[in-house]
PDB file of N, CA and C in Angstrom:
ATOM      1  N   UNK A   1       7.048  -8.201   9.760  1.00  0.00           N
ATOM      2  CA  UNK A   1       6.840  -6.996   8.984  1.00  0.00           C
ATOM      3  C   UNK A   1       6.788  -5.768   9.884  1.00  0.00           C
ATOM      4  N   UNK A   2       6.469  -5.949  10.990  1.00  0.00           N
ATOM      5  CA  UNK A   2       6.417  -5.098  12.125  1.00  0.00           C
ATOM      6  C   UNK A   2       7.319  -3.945  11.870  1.00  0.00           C
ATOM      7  N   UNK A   3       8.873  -4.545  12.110  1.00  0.00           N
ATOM      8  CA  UNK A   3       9.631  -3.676  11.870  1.00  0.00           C
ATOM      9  C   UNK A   3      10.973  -3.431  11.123  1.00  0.00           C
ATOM     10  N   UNK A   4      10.199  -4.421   9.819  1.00  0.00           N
ATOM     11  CA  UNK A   4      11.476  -4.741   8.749  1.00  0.00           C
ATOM     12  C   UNK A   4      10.642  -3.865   7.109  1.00  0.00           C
ATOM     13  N   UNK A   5      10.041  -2.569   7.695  1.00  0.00           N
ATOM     14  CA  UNK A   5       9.569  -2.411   6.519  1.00  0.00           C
ATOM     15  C   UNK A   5      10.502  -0.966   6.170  1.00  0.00           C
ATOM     16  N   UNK A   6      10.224  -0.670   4.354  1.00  0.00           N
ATOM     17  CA  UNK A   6      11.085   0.206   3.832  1.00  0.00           C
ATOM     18  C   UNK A   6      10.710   1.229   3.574  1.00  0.00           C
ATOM     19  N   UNK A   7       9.413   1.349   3.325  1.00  0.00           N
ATOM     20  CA  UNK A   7       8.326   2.423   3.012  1.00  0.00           C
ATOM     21  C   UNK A   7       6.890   2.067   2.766  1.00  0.00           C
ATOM     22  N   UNK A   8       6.248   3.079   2.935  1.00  0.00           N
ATOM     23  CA  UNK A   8       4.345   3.087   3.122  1.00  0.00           C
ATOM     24  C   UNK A   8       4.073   4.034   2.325  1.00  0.00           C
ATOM     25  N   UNK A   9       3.036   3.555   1.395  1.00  0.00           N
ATOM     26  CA  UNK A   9       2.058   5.021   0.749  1.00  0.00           C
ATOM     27  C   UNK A   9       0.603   4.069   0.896  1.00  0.00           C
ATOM     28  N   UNK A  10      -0.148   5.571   0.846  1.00  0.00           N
ATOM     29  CA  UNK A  10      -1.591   5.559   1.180  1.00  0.00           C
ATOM     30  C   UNK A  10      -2.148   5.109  -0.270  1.00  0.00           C
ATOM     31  N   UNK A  11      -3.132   4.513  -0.841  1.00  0.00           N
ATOM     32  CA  UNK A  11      -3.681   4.630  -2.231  1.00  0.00           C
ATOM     33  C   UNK A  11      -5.611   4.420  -1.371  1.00  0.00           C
ATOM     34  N   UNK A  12      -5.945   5.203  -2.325  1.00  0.00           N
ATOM     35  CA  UNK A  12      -7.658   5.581  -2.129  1.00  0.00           C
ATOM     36  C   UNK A  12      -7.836   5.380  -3.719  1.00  0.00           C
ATOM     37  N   UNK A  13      -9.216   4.390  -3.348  1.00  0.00           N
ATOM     38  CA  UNK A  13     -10.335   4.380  -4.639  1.00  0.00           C
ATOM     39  C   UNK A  13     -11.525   6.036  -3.995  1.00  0.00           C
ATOM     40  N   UNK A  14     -11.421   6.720  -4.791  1.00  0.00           N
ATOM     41  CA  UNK A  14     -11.926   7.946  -4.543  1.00  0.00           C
ATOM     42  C   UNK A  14     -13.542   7.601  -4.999  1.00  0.00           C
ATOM     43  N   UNK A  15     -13.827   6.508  -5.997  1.00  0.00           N
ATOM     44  CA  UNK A  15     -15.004   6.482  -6.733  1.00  0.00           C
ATOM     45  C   UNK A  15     -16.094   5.616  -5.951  1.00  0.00           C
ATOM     46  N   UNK A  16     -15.527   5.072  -4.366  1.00  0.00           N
ATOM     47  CA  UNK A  16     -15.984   4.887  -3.647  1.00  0.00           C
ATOM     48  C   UNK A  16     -16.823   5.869  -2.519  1.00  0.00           C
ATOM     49  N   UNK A  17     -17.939   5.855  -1.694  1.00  0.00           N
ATOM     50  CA  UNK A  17     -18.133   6.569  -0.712  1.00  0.00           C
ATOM     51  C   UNK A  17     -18.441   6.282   0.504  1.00  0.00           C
ATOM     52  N   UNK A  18     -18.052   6.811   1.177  1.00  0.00           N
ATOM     53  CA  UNK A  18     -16.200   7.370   1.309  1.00  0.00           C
ATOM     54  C   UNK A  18     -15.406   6.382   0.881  1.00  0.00           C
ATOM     55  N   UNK A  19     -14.291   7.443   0.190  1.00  0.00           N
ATOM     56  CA  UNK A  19     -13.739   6.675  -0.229  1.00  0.00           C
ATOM     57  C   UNK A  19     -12.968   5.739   0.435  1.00  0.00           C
ATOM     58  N   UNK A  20     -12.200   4.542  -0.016  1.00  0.00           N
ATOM     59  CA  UNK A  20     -11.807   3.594   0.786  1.00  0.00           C
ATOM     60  C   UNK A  20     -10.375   3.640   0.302  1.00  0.00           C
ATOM     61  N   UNK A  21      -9.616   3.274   1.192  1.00  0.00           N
ATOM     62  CA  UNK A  21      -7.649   3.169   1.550  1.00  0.00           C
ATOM     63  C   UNK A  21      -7.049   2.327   1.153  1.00  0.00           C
ATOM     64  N   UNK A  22      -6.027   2.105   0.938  1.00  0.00           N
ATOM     65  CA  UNK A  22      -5.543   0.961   1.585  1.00  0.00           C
ATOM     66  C   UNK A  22      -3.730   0.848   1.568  1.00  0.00           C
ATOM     67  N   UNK A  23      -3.309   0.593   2.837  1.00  0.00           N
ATOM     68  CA  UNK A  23      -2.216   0.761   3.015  1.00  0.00           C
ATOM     69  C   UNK A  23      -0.910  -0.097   2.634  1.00  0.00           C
ATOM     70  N   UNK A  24      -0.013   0.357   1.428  1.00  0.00           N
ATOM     71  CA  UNK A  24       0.899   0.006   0.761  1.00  0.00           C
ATOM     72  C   UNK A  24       2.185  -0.288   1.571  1.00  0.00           C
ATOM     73  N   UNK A  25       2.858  -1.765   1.798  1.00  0.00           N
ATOM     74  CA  UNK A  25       4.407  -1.123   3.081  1.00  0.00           C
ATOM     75  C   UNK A  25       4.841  -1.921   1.935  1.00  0.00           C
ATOM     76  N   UNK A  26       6.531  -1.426   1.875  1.00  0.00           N
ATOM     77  CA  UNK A  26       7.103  -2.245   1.069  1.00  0.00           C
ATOM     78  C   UNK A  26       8.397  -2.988   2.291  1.00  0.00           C
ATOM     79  N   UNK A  27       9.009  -4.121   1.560  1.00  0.00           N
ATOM     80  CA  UNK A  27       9.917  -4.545   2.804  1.00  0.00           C
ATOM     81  C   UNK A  27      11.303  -4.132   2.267  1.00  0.00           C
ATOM     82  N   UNK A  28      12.088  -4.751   3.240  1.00  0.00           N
ATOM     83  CA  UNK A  28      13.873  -4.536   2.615  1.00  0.00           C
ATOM     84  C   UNK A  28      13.691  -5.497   1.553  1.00  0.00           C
ATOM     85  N   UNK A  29      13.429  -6.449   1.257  1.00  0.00           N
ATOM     86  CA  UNK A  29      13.536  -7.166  -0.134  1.00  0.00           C
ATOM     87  C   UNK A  29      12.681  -6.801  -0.976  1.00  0.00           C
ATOM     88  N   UNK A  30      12.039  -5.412  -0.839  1.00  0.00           N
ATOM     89  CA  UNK A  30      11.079  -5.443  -2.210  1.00  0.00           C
ATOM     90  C   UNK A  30       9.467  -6.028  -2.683  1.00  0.00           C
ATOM     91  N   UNK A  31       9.469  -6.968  -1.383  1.00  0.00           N
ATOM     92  CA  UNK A  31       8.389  -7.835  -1.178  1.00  0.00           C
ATOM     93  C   UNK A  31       7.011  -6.541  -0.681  1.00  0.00           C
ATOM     94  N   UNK A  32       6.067  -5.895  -1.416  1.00  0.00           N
ATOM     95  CA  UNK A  32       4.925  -5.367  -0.915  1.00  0.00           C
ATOM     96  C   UNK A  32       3.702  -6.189  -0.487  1.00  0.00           C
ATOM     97  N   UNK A  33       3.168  -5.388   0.736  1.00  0.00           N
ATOM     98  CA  UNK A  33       1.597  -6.030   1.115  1.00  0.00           C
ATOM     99  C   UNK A  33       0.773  -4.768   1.161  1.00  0.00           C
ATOM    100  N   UNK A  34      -0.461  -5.179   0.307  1.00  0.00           N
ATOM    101  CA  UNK A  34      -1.609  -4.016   0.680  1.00  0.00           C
ATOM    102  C   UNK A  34      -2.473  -4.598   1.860  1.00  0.00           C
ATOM    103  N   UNK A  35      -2.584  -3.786   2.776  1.00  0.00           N
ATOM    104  CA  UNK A  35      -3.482  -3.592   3.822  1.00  0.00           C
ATOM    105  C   UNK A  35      -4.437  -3.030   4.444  1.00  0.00           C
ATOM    106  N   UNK A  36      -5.584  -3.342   4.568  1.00  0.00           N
ATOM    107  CA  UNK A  36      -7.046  -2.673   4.796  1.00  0.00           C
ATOM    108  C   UNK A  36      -6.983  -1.813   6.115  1.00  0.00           C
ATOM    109  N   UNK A  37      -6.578  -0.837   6.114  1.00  0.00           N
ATOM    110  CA  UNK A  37      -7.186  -0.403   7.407  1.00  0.00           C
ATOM    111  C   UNK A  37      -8.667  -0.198   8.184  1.00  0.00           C
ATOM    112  N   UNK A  38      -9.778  -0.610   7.673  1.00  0.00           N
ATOM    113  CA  UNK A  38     -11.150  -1.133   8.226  1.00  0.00           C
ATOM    114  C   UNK A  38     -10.783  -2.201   8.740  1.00  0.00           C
ATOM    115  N   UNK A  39     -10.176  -2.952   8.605  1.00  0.00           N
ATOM    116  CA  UNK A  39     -10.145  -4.537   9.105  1.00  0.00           C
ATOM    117  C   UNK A  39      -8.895  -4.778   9.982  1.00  0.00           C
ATOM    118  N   UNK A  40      -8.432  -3.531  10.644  1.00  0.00           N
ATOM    119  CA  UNK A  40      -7.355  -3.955  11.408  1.00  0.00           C
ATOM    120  C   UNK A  40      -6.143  -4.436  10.886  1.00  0.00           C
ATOM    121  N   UNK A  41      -6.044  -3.945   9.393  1.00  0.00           N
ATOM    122  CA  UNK A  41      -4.616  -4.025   8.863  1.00  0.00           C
ATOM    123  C   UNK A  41      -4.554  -5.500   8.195  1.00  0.00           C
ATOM    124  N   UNK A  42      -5.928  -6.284   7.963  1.00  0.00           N
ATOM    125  CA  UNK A  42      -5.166  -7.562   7.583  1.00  0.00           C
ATOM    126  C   UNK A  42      -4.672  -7.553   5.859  1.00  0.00           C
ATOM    127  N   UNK A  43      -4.341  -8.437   5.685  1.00  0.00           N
ATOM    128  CA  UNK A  43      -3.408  -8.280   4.655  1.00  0.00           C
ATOM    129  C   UNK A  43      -4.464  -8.758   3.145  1.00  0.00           C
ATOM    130  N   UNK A  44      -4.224  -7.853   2.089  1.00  0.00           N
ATOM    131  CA  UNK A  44      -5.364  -7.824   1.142  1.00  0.00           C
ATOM    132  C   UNK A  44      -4.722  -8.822   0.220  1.00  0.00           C
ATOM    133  N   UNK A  45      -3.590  -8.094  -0.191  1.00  0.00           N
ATOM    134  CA  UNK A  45      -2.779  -9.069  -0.968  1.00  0.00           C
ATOM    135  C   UNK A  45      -0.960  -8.912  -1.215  1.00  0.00           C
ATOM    136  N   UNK A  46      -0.256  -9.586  -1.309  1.00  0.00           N
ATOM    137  CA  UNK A  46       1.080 -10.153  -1.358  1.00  0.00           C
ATOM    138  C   UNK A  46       1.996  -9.510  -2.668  1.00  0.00           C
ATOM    139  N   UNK A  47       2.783  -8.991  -2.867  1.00  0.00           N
ATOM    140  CA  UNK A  47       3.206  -8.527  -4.495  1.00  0.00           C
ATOM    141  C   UNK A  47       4.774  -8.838  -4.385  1.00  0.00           C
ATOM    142  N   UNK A  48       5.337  -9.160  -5.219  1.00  0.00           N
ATOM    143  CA  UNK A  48       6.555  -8.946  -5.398  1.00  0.00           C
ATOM    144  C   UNK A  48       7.440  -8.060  -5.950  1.00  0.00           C
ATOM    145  N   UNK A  49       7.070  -7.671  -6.188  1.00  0.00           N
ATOM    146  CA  UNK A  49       7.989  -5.726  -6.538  1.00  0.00           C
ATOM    147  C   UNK A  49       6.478  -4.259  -6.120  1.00  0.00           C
ATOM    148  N   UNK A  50       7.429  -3.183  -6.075  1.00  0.00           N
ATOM    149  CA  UNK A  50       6.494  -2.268  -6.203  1.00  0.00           C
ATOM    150  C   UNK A  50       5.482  -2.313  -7.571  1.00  0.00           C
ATOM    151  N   UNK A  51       5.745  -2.293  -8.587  1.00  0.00           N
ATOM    152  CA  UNK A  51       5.321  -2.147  -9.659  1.00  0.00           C
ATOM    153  C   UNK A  51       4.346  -3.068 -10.235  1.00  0.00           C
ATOM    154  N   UNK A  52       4.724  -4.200  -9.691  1.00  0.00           N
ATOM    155  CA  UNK A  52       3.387  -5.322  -9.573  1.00  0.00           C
ATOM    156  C   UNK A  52       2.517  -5.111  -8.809  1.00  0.00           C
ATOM    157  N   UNK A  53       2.654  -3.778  -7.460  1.00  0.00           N
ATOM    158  CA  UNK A  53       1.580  -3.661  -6.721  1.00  0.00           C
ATOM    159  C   UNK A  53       0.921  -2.307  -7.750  1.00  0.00           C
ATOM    160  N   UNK A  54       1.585  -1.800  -7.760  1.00  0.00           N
ATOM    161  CA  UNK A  54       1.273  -0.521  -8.832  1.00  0.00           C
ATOM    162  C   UNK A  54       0.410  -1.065  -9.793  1.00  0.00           C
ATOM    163  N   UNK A  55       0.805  -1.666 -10.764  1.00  0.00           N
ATOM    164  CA  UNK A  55      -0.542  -2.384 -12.002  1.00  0.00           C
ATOM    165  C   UNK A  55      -1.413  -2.882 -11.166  1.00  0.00           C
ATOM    166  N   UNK A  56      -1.781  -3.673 -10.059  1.00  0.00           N
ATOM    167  CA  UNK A  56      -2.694  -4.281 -10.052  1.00  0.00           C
ATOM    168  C   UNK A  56      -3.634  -3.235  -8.745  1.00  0.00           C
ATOM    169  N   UNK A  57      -3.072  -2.004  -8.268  1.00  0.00           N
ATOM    170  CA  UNK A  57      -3.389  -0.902  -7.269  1.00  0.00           C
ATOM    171  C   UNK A  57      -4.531  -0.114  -8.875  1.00  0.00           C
ATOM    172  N   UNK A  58      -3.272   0.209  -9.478  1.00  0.00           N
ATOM    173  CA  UNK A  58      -4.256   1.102 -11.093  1.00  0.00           C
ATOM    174  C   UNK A  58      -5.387   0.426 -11.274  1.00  0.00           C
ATOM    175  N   UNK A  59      -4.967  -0.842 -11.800  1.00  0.00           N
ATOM    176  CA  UNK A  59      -5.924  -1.448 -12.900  1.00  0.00           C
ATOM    177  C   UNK A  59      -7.489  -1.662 -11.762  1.00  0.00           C
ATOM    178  N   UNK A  60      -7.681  -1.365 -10.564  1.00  0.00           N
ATOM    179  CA  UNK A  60      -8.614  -1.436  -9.681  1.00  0.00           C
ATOM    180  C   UNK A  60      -8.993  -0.219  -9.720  1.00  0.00           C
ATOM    181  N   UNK A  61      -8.367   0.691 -10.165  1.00  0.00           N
ATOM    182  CA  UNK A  61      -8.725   2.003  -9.930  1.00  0.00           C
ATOM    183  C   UNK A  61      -8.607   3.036  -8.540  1.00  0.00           C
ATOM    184  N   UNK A  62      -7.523   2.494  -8.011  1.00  0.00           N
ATOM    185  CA  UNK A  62      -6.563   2.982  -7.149  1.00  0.00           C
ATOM    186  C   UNK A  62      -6.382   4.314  -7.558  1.00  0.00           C
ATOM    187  N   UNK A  63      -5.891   5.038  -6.820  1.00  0.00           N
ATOM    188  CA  UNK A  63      -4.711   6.486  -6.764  1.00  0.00           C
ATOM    189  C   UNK A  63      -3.848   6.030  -6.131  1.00  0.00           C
ATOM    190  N   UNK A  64      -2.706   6.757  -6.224  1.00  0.00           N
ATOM    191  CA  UNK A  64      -1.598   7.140  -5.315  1.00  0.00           C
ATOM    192  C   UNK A  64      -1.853   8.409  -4.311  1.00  0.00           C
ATOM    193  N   UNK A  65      -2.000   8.360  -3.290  1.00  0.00           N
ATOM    194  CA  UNK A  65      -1.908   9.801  -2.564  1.00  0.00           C
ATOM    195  C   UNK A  65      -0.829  10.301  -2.479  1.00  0.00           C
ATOM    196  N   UNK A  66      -0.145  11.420  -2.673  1.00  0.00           N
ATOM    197  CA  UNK A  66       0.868  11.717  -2.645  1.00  0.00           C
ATOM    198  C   UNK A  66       2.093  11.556  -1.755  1.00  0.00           C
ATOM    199  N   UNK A  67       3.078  11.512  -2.424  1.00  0.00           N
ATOM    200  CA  UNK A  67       4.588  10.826  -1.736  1.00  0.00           C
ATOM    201  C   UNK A  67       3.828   9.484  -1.067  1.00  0.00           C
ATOM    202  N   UNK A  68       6.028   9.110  -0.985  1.00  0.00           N
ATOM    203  CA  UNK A  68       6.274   8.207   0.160  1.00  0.00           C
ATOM    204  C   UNK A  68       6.868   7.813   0.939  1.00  0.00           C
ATOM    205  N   UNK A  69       6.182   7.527   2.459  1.00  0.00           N
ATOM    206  CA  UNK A  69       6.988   7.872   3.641  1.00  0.00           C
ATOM    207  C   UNK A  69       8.168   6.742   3.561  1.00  0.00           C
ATOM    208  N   UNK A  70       9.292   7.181   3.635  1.00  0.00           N
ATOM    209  CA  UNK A  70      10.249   5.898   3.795  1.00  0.00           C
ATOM    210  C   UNK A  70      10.468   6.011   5.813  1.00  0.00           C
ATOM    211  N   UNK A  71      10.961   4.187   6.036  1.00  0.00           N
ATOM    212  CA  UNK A  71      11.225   4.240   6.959  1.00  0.00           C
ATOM    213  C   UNK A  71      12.587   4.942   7.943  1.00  0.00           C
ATOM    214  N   UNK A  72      13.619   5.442   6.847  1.00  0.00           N
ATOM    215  CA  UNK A  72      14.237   6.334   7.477  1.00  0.00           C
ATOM    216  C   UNK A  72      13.744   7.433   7.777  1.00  0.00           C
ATOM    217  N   UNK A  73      12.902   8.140   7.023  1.00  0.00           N
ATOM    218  CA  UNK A  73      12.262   9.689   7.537  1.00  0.00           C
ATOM    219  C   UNK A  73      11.848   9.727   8.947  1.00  0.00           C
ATOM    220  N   UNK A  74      11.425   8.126   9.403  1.00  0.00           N
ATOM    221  CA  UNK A  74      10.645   8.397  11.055  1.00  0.00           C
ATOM    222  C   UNK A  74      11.426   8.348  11.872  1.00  0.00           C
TER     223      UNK A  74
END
């Protein structure tokens, strides 16, 4: 995953304090992992499309922070 990913967005539970992160990468196949950054990035959970990470990012009460970085922009 190192360096086969397609894009990253940030999502924060704000209703936390402070609030807490957690970092979205998606791969070339579509395959997403959310990742804790307190814990050194380990892996929270596994999704198979964006949108399956999306419902289950919401239904926790996630945000989206705005945009997302794709790996061509860097």
């Amino acid at each position: 995953m190192k360096d086969s990913w397609n894009f990253q967005a940030f999502w924060v539970d704000a209703m936390q304090s402070p609030p807490y992160l957690l970092l979205l990468l998606g791969d070339q196949a579509g395959i997403c992992y959310s990742l804790d950054p307190i814990t050194n990035y380990l892996l929270v959970t596994k999704f198979g499309s964006y949108e399956e990470a999306q419902i289950w990012l919401l239904e926790d009460e996630y945000e989206p922070l705005e945009g997302r970085l794709s790996s061509s922009e860097i």
